[in-house]
N, C-alpha and C. Protein backbone atom coordinates (compact mmCIF):
# COMPACT_ATOMS: atom_id res chain seq x y z
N UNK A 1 1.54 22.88 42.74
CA UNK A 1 1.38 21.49 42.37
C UNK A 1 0.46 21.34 41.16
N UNK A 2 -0.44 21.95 41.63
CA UNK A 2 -1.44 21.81 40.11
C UNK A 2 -1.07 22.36 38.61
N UNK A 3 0.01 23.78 38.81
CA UNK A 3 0.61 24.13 37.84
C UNK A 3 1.37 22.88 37.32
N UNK A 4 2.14 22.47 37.63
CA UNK A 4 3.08 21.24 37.18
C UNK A 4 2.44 20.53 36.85
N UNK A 5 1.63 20.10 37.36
CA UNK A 5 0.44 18.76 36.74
C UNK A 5 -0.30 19.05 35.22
N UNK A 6 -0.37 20.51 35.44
CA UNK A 6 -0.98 21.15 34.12
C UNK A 6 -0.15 21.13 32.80
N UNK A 7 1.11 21.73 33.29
CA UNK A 7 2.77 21.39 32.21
C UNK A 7 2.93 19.92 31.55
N UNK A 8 2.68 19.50 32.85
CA UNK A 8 2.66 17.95 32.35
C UNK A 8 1.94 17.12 31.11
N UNK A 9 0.61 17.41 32.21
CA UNK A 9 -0.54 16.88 30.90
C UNK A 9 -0.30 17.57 29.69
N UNK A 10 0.27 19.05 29.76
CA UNK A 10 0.38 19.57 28.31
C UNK A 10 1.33 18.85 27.46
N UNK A 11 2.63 18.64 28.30
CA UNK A 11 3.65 18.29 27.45
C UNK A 11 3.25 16.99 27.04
N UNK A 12 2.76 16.06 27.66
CA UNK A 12 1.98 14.27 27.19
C UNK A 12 1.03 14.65 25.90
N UNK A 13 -0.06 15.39 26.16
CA UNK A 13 -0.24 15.85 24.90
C UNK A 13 0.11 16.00 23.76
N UNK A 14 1.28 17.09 24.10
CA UNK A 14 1.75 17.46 22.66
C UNK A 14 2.82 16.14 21.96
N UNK A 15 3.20 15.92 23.45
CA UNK A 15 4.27 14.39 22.26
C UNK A 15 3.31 13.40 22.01
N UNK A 16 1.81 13.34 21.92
CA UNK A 16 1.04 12.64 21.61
C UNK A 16 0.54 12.81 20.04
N UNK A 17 0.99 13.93 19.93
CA UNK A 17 0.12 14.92 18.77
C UNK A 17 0.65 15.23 17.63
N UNK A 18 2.11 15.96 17.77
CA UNK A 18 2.74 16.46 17.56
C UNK A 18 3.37 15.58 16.08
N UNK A 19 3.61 14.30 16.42
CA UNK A 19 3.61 13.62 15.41
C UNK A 19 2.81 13.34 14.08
N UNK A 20 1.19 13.48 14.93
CA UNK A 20 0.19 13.54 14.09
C UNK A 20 0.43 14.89 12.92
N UNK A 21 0.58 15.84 13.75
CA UNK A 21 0.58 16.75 13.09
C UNK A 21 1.76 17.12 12.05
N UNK A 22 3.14 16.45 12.23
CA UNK A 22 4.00 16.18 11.27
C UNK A 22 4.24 15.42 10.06
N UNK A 23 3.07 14.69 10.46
CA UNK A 23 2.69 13.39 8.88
C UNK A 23 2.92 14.78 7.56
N UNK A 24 3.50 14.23 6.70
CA UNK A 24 3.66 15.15 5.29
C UNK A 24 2.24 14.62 4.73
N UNK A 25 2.12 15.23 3.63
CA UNK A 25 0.96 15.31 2.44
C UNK A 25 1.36 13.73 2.10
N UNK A 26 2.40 13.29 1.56
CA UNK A 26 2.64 11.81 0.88
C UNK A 26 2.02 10.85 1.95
N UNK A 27 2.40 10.85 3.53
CA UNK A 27 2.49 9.84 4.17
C UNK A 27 1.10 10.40 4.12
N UNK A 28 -0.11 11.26 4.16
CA UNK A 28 -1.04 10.87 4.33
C UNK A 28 -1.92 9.92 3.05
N UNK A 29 -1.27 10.22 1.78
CA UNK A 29 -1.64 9.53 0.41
C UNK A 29 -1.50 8.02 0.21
N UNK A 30 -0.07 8.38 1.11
CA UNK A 30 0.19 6.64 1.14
C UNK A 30 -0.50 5.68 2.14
N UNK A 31 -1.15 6.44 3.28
CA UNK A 31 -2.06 6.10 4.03
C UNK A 31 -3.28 5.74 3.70
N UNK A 32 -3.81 6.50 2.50
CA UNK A 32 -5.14 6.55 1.91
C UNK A 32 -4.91 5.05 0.92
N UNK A 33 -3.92 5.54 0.04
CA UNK A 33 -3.67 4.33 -0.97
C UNK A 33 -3.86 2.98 -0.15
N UNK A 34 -3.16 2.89 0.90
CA UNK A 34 -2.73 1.88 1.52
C UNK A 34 -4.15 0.87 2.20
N UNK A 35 -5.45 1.75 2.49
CA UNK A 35 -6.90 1.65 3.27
C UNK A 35 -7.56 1.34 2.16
N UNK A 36 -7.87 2.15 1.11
CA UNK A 36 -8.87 2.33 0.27
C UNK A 36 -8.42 2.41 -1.07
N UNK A 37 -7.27 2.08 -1.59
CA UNK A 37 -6.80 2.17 -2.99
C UNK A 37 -7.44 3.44 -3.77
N UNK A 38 -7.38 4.58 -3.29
CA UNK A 38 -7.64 5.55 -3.43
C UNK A 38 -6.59 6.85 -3.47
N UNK A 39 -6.15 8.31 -4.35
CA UNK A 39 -5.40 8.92 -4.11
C UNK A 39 -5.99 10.09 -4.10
N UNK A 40 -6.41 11.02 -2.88
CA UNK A 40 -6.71 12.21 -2.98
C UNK A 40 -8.67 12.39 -2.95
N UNK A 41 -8.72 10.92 -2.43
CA UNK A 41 -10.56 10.68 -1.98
C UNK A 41 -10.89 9.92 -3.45
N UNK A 42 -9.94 9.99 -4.64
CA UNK A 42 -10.83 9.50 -5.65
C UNK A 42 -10.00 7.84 -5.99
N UNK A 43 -10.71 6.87 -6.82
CA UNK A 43 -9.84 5.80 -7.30
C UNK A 43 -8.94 6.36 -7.90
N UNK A 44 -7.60 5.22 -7.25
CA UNK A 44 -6.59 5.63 -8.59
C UNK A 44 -6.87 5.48 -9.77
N UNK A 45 -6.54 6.05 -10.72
CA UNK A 45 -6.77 5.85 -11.93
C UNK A 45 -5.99 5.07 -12.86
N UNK A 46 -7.11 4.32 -13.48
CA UNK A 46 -6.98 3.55 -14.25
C UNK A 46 -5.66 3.36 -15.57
N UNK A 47 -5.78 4.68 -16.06
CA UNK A 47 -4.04 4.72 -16.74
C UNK A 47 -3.16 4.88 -16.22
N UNK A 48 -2.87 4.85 -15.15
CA UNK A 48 -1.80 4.30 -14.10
C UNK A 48 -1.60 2.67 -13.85
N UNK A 49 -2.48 2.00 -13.77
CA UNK A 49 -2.67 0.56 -13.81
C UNK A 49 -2.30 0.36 -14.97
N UNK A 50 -2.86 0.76 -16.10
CA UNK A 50 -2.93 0.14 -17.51
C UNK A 50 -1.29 0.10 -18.10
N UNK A 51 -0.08 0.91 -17.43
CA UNK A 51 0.86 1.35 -17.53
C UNK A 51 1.53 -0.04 -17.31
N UNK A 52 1.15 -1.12 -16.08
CA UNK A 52 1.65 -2.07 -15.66
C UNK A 52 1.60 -3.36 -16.95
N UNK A 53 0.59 -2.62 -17.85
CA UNK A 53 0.15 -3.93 -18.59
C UNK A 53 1.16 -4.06 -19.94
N UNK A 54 1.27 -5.58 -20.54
CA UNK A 54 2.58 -5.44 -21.52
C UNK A 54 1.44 -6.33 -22.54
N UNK A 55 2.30 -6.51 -23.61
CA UNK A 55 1.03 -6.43 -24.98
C UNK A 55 0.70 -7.67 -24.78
N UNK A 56 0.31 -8.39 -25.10
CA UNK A 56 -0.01 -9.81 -25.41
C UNK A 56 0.90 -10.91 -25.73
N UNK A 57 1.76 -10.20 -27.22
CA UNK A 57 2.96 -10.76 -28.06
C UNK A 57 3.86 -10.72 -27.23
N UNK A 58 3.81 -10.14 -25.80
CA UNK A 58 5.21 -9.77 -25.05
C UNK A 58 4.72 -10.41 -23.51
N UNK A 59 4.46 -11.63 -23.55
CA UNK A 59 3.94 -12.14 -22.15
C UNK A 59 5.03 -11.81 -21.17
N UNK A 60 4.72 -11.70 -19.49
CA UNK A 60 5.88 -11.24 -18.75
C UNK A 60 5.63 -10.15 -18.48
N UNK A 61 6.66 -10.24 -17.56
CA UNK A 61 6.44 -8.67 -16.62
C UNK A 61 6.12 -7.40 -17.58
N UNK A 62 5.84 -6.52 -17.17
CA UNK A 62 5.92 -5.15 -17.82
C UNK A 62 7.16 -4.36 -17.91
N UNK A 63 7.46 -3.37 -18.75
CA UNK A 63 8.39 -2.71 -19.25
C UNK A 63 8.67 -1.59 -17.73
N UNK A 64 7.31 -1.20 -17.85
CA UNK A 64 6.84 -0.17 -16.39
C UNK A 64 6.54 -0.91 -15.58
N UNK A 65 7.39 -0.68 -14.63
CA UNK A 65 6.91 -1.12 -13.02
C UNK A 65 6.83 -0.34 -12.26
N UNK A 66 6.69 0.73 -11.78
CA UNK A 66 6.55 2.02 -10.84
C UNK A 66 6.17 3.26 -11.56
N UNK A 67 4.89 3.75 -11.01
CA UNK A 67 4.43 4.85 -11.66
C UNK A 67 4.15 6.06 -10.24
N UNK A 68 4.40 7.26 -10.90
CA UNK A 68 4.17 8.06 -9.44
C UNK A 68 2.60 8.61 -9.50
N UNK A 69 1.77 7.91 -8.57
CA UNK A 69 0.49 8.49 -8.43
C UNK A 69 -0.01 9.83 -8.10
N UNK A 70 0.93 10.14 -7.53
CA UNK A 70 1.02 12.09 -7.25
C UNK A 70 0.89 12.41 -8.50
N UNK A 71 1.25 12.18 -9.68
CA UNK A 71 1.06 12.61 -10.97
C UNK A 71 0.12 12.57 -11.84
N UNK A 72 -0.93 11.84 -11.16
CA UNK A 72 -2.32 11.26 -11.84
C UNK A 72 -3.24 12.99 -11.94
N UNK A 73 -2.38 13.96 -11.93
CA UNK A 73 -3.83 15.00 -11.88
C UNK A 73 -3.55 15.89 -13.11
N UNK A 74 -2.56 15.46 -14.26
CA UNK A 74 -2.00 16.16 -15.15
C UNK A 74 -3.24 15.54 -16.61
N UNK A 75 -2.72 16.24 -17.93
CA UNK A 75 -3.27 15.91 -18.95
C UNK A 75 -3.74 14.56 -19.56
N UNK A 76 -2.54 13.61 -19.28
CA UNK A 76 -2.70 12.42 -19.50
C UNK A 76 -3.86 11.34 -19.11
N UNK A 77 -4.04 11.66 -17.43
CA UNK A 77 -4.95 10.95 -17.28
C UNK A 77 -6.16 12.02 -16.79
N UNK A 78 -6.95 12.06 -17.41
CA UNK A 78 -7.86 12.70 -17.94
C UNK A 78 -8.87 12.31 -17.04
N UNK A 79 -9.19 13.12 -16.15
CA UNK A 79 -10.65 12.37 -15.26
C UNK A 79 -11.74 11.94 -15.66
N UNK A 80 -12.35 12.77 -17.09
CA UNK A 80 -13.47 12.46 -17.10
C UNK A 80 -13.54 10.97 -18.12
N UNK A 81 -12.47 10.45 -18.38
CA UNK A 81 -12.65 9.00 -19.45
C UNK A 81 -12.57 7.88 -18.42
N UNK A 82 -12.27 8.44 -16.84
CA UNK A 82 -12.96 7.06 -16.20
C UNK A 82 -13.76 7.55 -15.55
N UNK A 83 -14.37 5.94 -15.19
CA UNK A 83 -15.72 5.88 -14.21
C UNK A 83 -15.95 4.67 -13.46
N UNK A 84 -16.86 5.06 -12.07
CA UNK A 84 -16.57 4.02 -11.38
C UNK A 84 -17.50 3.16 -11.71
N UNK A 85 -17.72 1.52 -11.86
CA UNK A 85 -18.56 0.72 -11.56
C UNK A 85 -19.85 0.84 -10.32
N UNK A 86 -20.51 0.25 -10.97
CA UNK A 86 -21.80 -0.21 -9.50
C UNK A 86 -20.70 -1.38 -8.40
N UNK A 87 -19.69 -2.12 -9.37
CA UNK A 87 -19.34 -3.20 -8.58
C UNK A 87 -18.56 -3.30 -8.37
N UNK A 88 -17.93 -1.94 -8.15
CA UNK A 88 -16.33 -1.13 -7.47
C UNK A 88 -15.42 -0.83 -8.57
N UNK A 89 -15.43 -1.56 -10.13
CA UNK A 89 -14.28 -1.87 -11.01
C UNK A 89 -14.52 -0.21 -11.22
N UNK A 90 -12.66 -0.01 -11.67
CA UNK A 90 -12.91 1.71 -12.28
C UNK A 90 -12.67 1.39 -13.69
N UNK A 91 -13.39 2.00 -14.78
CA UNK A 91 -12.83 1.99 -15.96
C UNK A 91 -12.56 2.95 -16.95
N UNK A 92 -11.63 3.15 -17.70
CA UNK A 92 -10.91 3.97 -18.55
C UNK A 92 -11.35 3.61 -19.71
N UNK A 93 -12.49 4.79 -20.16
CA UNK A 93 -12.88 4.27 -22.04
C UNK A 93 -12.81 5.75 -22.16
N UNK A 94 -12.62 6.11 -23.42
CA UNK A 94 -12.74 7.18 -23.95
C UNK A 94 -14.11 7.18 -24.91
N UNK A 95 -14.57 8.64 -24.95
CA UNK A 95 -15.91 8.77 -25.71
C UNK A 95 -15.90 8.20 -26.93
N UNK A 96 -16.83 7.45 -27.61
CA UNK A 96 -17.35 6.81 -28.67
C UNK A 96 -16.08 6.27 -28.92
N UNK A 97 -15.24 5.69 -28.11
CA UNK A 97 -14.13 4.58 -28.75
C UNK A 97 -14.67 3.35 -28.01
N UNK A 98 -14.29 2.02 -28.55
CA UNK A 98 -14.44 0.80 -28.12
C UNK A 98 -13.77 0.08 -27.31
N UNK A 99 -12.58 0.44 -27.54
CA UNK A 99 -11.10 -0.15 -26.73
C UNK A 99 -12.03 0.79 -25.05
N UNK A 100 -11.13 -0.04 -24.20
CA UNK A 100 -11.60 0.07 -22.79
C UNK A 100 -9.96 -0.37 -21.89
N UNK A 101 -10.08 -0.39 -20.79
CA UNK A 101 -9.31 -0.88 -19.77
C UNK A 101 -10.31 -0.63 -18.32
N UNK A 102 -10.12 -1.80 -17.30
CA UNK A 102 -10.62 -1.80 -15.88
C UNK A 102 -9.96 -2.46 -15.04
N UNK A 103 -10.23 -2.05 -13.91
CA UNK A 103 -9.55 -2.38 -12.93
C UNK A 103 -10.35 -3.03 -11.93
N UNK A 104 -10.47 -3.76 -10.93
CA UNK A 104 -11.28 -3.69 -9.91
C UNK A 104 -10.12 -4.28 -8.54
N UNK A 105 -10.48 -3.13 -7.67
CA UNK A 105 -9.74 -3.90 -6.31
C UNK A 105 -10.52 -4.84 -5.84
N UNK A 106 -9.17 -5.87 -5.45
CA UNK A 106 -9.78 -7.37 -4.62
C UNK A 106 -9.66 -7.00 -3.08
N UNK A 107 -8.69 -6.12 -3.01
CA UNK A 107 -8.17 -6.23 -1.27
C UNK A 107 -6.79 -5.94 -1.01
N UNK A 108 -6.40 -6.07 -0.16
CA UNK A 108 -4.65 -6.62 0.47
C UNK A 108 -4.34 -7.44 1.18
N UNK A 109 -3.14 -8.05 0.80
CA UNK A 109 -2.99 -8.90 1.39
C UNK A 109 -2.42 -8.48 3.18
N UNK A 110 -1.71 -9.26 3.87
CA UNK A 110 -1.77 -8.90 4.94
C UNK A 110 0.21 -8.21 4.92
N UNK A 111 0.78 -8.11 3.96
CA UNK A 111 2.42 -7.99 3.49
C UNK A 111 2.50 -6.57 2.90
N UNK A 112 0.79 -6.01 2.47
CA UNK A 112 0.87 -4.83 2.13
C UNK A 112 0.55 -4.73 0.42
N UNK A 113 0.54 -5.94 -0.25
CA UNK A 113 0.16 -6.14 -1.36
C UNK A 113 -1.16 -6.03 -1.64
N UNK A 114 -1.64 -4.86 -2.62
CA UNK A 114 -3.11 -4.51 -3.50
C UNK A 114 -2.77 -5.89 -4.38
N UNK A 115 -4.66 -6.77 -4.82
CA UNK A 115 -4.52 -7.22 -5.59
C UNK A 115 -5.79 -6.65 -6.63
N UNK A 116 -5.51 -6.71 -7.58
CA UNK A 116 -6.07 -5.91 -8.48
C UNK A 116 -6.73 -7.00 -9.64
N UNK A 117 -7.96 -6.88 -10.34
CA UNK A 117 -8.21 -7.64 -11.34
C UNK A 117 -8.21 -6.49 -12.74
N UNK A 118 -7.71 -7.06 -13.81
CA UNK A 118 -7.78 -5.92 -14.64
C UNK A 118 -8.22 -6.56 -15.92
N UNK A 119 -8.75 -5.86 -16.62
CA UNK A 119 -9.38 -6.33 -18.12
C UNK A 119 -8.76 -5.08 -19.24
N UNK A 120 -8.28 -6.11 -20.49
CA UNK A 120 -7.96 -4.54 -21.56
C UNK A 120 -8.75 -5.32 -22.57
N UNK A 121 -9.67 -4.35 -23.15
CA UNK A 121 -10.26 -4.37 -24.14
C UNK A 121 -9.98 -4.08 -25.29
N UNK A 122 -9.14 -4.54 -25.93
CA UNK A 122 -8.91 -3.38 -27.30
C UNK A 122 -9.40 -3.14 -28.37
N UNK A 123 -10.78 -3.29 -27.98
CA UNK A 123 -11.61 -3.03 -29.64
C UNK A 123 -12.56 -4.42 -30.09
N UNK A 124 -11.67 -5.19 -29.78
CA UNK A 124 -11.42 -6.67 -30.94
C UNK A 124 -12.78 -7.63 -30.00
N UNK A 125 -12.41 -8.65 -30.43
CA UNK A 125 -13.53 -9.73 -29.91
C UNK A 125 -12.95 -10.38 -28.08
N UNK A 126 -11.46 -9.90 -28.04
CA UNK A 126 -11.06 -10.24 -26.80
C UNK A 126 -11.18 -9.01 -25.76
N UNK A 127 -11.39 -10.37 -24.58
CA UNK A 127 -11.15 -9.18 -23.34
C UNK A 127 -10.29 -9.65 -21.88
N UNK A 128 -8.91 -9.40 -22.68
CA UNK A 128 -7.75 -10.49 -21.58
C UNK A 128 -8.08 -9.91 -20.05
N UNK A 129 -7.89 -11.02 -18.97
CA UNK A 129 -7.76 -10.75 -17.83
C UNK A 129 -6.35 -10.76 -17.16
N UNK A 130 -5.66 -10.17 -16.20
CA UNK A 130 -5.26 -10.64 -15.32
C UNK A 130 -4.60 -10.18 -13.82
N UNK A 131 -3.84 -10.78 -13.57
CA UNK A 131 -4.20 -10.25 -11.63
C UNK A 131 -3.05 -9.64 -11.65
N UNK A 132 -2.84 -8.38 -11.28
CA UNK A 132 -1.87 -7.49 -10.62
C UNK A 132 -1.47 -7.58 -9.49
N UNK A 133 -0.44 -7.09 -9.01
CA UNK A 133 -0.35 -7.47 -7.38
C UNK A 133 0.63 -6.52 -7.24
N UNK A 134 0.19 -5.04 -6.39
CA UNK A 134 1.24 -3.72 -6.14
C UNK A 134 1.26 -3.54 -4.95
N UNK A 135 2.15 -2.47 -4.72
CA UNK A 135 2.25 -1.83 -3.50
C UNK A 135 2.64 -0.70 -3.57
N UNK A 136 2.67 0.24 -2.56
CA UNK A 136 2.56 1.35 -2.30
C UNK A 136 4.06 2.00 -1.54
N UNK A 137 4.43 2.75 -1.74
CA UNK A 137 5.77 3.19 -1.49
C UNK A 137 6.14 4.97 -1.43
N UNK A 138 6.82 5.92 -0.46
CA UNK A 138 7.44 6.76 -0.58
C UNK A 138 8.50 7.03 -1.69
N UNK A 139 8.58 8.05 -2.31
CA UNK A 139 9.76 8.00 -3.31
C UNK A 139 10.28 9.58 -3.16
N UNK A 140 11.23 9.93 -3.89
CA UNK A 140 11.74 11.34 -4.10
C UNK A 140 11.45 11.79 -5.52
N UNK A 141 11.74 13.19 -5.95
CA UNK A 141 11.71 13.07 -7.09
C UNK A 141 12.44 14.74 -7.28
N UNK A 142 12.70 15.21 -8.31
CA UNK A 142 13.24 16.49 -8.12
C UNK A 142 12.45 17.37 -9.51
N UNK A 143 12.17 18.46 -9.26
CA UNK A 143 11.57 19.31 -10.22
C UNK A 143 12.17 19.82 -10.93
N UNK A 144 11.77 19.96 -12.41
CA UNK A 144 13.19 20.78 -13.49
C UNK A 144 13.77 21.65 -12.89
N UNK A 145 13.58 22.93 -11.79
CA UNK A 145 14.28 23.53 -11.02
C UNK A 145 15.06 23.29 -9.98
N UNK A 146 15.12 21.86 -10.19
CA UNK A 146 16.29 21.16 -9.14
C UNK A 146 15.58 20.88 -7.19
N UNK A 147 14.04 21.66 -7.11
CA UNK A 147 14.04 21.14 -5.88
C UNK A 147 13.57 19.99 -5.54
N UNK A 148 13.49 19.16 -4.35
CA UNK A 148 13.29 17.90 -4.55
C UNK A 148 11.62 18.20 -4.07
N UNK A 149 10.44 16.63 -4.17
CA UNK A 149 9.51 16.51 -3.74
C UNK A 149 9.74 15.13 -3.97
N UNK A 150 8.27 15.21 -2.56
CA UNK A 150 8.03 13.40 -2.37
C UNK A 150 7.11 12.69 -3.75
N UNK A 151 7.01 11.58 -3.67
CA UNK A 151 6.18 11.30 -4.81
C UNK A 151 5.60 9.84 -3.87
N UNK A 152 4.49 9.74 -4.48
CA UNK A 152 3.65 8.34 -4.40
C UNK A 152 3.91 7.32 -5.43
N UNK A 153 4.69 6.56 -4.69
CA UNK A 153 5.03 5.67 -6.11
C UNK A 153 4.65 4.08 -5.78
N UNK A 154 3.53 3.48 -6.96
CA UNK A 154 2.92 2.28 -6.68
C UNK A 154 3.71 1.49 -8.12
N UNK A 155 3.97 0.42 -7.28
CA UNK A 155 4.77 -0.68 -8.08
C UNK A 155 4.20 -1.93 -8.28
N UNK A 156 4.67 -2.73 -9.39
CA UNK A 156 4.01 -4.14 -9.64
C UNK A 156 4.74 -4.78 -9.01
N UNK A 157 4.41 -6.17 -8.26
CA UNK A 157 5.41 -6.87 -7.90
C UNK A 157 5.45 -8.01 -8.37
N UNK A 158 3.96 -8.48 -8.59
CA UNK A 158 3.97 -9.69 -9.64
C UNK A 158 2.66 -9.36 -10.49
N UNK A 159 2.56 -10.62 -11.65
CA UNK A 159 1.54 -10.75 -12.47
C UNK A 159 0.74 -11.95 -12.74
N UNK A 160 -0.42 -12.00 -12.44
CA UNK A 160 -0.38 -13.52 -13.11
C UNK A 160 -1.54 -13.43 -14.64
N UNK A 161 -1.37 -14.26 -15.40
CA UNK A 161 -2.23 -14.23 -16.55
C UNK A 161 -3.73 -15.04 -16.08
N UNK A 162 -4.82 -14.08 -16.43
CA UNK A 162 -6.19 -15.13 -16.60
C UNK A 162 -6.45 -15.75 -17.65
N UNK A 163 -6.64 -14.80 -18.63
CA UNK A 163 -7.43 -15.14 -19.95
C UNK A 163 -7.68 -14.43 -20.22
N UNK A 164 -8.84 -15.10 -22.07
CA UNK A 164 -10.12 -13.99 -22.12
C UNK A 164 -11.17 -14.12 -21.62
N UNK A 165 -12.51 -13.70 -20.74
CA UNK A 165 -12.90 -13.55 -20.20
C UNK A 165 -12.94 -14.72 -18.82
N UNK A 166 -12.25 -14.92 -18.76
CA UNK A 166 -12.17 -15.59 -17.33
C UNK A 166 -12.71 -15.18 -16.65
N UNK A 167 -13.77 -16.48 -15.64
CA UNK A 167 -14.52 -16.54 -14.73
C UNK A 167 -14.57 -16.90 -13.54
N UNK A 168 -12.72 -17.01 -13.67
CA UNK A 168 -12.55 -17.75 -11.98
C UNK A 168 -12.91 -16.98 -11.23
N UNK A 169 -13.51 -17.46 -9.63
CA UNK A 169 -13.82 -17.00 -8.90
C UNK A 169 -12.20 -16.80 -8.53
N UNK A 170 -11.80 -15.63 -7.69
CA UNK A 170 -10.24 -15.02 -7.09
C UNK A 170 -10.54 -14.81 -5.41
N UNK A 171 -9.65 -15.24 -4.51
CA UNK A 171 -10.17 -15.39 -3.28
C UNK A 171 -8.88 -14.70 -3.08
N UNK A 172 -9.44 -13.46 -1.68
CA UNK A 172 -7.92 -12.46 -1.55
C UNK A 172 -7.90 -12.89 0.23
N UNK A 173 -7.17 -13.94 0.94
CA UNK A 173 -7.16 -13.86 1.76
C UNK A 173 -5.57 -13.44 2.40
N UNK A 174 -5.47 -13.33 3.96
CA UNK A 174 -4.66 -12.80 4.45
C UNK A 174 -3.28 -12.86 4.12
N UNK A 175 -2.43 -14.28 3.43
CA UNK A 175 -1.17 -14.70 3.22
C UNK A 175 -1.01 -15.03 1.69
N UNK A 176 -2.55 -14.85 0.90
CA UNK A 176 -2.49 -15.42 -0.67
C UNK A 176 -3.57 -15.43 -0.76
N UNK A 177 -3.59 -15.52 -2.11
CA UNK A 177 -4.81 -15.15 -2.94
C UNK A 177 -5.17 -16.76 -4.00
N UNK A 178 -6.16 -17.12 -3.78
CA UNK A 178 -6.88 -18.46 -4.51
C UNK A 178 -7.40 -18.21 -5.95
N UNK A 179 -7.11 -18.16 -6.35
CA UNK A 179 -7.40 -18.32 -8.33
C UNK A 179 -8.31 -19.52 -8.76
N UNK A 180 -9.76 -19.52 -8.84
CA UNK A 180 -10.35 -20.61 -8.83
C UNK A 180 -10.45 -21.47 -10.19
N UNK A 181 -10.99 -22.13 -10.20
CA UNK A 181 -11.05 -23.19 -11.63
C UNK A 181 -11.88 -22.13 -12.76
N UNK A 182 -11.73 -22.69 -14.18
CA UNK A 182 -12.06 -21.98 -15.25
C UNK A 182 -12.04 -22.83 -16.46
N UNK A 183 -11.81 -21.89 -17.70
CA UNK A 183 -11.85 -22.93 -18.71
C UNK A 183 -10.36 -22.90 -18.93
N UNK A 184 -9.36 -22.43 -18.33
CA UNK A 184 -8.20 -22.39 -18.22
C UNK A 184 -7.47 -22.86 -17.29
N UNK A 185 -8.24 -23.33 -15.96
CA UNK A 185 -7.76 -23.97 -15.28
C UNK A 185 -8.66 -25.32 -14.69
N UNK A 186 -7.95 -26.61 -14.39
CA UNK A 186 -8.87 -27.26 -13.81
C UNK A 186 -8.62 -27.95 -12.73
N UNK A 187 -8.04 -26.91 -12.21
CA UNK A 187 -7.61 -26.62 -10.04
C UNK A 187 -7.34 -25.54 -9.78
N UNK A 188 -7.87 -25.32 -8.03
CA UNK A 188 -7.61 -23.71 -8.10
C UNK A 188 -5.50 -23.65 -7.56
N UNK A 189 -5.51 -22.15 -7.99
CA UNK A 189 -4.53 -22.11 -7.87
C UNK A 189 -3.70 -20.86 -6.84
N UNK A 190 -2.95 -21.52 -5.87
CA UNK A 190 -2.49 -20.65 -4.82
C UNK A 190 -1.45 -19.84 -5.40
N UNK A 191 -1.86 -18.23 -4.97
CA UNK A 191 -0.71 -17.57 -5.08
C UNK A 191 0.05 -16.95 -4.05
N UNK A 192 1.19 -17.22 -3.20
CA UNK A 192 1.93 -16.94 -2.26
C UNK A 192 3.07 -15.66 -2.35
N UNK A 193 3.43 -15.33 -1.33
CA UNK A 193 4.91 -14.52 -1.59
C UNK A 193 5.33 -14.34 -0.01
């Protein structure tokens, strides 16, 4: 009797576990992304965001909407040209250049949507704001040798414009996010989905 009881508890166990222990590398990234807007313990990085952004002259969505964050550890984005804020924002400047880009996470919403505040600096006397709003997703992808791998792929889903330095206060609660008054706005403004 006690043998069987022992089988038992083992086998409850392992279908307890067993799953745990099948999570892939992605679903744990996308897990991380998903808690802490983070890939691999560090912020995502910032030229991954900046990817979402479209010029000025070209108001509207971006050209890029899905970037694979698994890919953030190559040449391009370069670890040491960002850094984190005291006040969470990450930012992307390169040595003795002026131009900048930042990011700062607001939160998620409760649908699974990161909202993001972002600033691009480009040198000049401006420093446009505005609100990102991504998510986080499984993808495939296949290697020049034809085998496949998973990828982390974070997408825009919407955008909204701030300004230049806009001071609205941004409120990230559970169903939408509050966009407060400014010199651009003079009511706050709900954003839903």
């Amino acid at each position: 009797m006690n043998i069987k009881r022992s089988i038992l508890i083992m086998i409850l166990v392992l279908v307890a576990v067993l799953p745990l222990l099948a999570q892939t590398n992605i679903e744990k990234a996308l897990n991380e992304a998903n808690a802490t807007f983070t890939y691999d313990g560090k912020p995502i990085h910032p030229g991954l965001v900046k990817e979402f952004a479209s010029w000025i002259s070209d108001p509207g969505m971006p050209t890029t909407v899905s970037v694979d964050v698994s890919a953030e550890h190559g040449n391009e984005y370069f670890e040491d040209e960002m850094k984190r804020q005291k006040d969470g924002s990450v930012i992307l400047q390169k040595e003795n250049e002026q131009e900048y880009f930042y990011y700062k996470w607001l939160g998620r919403l409760n649908n699974g949507v990161h909202v993001l505040r972002v600033a691009d600096g480009g040198g000049g006397s401006g420093v446009f704001e505005d609100l990102f709003f991504v998510r986080f997703d499984k993808g495939e992808g296949f290697t020049p040798d034809g085998k496949k791998y998973d990828r982390l792929l974070m997408t825009v889903v919407r955008y909204f414009p701030l300004g230049d330095r806009d001071d609205a206060e941004i409120k990230v609660l559970l169903d939408r996010v509050v966009v407060g008054t400014s010199k651009y706005r003079e009511a706050p403004v709900a954003i839903t989905f």
